[in-house]
C-alpha atoms as a PDB file:
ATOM      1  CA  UNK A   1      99.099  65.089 133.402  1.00  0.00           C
ATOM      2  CA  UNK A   2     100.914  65.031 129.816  1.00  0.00           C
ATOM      3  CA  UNK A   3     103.541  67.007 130.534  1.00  0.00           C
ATOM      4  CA  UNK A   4     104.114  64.814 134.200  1.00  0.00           C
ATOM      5  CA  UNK A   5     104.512  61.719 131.830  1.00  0.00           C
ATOM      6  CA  UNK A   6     106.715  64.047 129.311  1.00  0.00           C
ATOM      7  CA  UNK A   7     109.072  64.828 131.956  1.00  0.00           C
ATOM      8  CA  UNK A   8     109.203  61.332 133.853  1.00  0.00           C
ATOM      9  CA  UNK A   9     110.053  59.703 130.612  1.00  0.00           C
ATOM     10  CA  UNK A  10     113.187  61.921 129.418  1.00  0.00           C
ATOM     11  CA  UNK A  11     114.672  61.735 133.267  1.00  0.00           C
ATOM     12  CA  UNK A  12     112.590  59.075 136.114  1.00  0.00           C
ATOM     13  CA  UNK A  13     115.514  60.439 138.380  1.00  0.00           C
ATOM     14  CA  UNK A  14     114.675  64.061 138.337  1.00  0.00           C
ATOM     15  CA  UNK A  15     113.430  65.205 141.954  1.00  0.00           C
ATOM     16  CA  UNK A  16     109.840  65.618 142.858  1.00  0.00           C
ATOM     17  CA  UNK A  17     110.817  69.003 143.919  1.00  0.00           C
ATOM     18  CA  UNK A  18     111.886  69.981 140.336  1.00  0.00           C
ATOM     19  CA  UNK A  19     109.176  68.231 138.867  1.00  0.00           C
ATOM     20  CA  UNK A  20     106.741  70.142 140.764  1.00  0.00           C
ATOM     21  CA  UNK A  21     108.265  73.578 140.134  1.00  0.00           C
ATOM     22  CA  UNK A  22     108.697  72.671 136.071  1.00  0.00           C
ATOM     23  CA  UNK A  23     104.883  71.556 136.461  1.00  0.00           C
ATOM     24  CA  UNK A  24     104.167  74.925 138.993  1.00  0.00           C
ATOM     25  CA  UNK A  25     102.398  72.706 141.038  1.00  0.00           C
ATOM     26  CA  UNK A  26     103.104  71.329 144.562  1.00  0.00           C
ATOM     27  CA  UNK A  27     104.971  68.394 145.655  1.00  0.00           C
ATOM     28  CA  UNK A  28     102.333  66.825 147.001  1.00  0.00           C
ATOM     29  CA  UNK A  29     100.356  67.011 143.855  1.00  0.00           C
ATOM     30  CA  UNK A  30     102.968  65.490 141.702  1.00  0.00           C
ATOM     31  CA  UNK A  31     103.768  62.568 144.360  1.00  0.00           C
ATOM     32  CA  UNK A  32      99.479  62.208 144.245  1.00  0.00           C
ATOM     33  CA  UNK A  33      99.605  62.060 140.519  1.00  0.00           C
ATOM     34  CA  UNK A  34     102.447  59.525 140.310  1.00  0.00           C
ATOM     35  CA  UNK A  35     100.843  57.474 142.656  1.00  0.00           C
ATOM     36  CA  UNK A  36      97.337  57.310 140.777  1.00  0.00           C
ATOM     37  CA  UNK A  37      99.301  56.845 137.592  1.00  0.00           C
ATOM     38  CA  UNK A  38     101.551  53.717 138.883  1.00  0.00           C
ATOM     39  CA  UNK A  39      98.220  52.226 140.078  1.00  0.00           C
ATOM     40  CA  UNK A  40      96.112  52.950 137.084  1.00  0.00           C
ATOM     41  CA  UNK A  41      99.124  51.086 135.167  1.00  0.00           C
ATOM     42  CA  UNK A  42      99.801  54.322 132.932  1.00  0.00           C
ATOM     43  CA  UNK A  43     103.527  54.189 134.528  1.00  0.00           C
ATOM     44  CA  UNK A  44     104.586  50.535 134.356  1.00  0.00           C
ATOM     45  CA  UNK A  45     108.182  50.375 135.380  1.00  0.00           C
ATOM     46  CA  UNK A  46     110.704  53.055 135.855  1.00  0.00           C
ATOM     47  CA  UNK A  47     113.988  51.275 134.161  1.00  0.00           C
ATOM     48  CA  UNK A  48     118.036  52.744 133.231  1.00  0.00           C
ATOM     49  CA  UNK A  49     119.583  52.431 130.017  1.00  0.00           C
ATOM     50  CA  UNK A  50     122.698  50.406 130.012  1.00  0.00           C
ATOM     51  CA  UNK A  51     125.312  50.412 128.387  1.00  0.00           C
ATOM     52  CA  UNK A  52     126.701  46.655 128.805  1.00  0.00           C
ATOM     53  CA  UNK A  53     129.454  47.018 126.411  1.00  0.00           C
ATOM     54  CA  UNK A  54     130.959  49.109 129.181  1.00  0.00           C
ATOM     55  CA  UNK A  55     130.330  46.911 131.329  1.00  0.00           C
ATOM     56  CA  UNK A  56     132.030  43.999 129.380  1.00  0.00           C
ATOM     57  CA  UNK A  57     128.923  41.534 129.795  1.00  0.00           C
ATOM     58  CA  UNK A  58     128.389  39.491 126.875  1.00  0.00           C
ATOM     59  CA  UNK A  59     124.620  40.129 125.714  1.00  0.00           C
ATOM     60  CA  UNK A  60     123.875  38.679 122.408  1.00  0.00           C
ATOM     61  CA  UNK A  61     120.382  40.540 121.205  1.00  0.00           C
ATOM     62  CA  UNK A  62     118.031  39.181 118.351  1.00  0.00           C
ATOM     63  CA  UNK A  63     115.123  40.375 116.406  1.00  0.00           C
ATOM     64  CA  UNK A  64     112.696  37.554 114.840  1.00  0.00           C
ATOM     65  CA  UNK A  65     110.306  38.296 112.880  1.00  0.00           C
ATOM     66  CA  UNK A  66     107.401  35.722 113.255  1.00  0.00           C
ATOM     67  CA  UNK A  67     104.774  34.812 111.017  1.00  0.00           C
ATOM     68  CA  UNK A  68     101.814  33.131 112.504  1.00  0.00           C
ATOM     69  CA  UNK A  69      98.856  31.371 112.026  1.00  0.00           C
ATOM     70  CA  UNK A  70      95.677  33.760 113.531  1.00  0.00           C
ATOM     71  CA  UNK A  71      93.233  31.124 116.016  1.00  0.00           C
ATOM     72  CA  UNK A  72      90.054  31.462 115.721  1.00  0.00           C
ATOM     73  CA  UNK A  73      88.220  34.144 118.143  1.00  0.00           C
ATOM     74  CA  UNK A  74      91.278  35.345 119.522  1.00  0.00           C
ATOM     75  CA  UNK A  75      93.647  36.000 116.946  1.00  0.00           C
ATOM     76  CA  UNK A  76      96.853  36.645 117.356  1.00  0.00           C
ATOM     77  CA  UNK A  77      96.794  37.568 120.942  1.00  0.00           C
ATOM     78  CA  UNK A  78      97.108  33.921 122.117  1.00  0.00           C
ATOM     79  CA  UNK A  79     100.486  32.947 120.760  1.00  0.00           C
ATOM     80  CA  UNK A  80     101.666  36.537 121.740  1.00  0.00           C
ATOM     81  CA  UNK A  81     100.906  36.011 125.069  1.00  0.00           C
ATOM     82  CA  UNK A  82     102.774  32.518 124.904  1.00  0.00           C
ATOM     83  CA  UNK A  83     105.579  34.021 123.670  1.00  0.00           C
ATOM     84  CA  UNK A  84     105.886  36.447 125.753  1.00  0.00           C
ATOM     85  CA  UNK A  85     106.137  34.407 128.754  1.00  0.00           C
ATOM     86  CA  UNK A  86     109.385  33.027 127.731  1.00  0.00           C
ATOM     87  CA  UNK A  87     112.396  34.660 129.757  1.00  0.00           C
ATOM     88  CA  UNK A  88     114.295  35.255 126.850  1.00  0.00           C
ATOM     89  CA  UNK A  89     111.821  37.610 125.514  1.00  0.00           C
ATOM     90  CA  UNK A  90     112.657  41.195 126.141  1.00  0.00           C
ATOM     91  CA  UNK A  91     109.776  42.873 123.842  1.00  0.00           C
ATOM     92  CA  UNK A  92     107.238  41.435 121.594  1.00  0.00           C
ATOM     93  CA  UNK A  93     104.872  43.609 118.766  1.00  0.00           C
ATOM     94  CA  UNK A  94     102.328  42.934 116.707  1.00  0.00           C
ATOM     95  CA  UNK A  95     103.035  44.390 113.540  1.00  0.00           C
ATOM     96  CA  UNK A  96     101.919  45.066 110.016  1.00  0.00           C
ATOM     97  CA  UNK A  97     103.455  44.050 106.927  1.00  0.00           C
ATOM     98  CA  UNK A  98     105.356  40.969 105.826  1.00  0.00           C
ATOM     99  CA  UNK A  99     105.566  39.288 109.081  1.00  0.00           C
ATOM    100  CA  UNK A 100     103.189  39.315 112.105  1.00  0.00           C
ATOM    101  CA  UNK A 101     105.097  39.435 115.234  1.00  0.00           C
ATOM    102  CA  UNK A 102     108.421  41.343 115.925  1.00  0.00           C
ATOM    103  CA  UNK A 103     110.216  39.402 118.978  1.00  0.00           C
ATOM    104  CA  UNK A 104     113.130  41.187 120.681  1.00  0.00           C
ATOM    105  CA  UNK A 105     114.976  38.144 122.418  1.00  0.00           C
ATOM    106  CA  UNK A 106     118.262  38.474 125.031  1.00  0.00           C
ATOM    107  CA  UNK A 107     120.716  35.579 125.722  1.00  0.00           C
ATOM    108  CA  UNK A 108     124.467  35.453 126.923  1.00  0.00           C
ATOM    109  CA  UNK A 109     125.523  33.768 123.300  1.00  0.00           C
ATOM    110  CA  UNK A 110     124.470  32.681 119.714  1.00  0.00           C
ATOM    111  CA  UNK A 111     124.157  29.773 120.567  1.00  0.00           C
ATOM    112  CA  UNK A 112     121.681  30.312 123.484  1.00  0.00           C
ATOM    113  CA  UNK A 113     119.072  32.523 121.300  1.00  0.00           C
ATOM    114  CA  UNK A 114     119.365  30.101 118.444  1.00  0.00           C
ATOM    115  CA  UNK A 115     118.593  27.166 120.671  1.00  0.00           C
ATOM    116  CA  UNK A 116     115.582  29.498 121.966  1.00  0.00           C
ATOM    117  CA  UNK A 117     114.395  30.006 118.071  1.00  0.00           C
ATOM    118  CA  UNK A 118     114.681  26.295 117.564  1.00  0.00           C
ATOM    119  CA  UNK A 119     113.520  24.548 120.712  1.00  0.00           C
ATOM    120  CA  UNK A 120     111.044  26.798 121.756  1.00  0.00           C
ATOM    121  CA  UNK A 121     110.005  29.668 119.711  1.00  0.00           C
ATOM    122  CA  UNK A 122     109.406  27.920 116.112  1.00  0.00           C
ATOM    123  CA  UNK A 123     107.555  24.613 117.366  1.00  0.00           C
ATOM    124  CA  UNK A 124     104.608  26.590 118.525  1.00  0.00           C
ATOM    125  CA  UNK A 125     101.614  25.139 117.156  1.00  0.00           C
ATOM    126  CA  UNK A 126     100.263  27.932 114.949  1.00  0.00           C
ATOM    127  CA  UNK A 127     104.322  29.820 113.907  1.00  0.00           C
ATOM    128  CA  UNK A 128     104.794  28.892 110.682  1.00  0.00           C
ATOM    129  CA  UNK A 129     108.651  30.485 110.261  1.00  0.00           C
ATOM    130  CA  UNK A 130     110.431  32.295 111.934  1.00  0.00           C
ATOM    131  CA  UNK A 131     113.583  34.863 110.540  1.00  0.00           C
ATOM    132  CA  UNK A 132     115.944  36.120 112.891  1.00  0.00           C
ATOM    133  CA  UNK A 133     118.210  38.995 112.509  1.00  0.00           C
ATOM    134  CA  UNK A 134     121.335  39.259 115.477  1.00  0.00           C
ATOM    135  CA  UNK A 135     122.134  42.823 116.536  1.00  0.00           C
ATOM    136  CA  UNK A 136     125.671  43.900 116.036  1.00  0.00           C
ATOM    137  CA  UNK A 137     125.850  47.145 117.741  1.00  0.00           C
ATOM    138  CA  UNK A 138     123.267  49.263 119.432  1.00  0.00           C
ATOM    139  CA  UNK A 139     123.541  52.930 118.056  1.00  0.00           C
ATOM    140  CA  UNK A 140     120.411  54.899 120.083  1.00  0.00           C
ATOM    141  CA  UNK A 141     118.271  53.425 122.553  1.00  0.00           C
ATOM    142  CA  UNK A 142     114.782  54.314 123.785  1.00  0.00           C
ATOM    143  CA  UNK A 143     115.768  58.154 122.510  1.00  0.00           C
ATOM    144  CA  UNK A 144     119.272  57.982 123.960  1.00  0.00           C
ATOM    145  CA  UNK A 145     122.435  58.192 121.968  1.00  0.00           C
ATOM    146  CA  UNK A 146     124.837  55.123 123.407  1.00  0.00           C
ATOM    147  CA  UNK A 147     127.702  56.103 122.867  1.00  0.00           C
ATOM    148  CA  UNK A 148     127.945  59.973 122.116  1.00  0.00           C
ATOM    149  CA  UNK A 149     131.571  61.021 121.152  1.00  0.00           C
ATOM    150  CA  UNK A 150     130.329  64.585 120.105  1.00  0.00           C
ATOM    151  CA  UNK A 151     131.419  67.366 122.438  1.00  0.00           C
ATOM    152  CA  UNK A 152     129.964  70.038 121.160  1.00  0.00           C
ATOM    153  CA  UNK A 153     126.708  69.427 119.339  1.00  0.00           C
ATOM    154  CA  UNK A 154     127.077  73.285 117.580  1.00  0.00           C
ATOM    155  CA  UNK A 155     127.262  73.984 113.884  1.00  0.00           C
ATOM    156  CA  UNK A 156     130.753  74.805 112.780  1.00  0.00           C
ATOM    157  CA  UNK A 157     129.991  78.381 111.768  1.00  0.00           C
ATOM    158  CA  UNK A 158     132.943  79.822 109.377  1.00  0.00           C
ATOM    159  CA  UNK A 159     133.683  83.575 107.658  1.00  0.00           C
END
């Protein structure tokens, strides 16, 4: 169910109703298919995108990029999964390239992710640095413009 999955990720709010008659399949069907898909773990978590700055809560967001030591037999899964078990951490990757791990980390101030990166993060047996880069302002999230001031999203067509 591809185009279930398509749908649920652009809009989780749409009606089953609609989903069913975009997918020309009954409600019942679609409400089965969720459900095996939630408990097969294909659909994790159904979540909004905020915009906080609207909101006026102070969020200070940090990427680190983390290079680590691999352990033997289990690589680089280990430390990943230590790290991700820290509140702070809002997404973690394994990626390929300079650095090994990309950590996305939340906190209410500077001070509060740095004290993360120093107390907790870099003294992990097996991180050998750590550099982190503070977000300034969040343009497009997760496929969604923030904070779209375009009205009209049509070419200017002139004689």
């Amino acid at each position: 169910m591809k185009e279930l999955l398509e749908l649920l990720e652009k809009d989780c709010t749409q009606p089953r109703e609609q989903l069913a008659a975009l997918l020309h399949i009954s409600k019942e069907e679609v409400d089965a298919h969720i459900k095996r898909l939630e408990a097969e773990k294909v659909i994790v978590k159904y979540q909004p995108i905020i915009n906080w700055d609207q909101v006026g809560e102070d969020r200070v967001t940090a990427v680190i990029d983390v290079r680590i030591t691999p352990q033997r037999e289990v690589g680089f899964d280990a430390i990943a999964e230590r790290i991700c078990r820290f509140p702070e951490v809002v997404s973690l990757y394994l990626m390929s390239g300079a650095y090994d791990l990309s950590v996305m980390v939340e906190g209410h101030t500077l001070k509060e992710v740095s004290q993360f990166v120093a107390t907790k993060l870099s003294t992990i047996d097996g991180v050998i640095s750590t550099t982190t880069h503070f977000m300034l302002k969040r343009y497009k999230y997760a496929g969604v413009i923030i904070e779209d001031r375009e009205d009209d999203h049509r070419l200017v067509v002139s004689p």
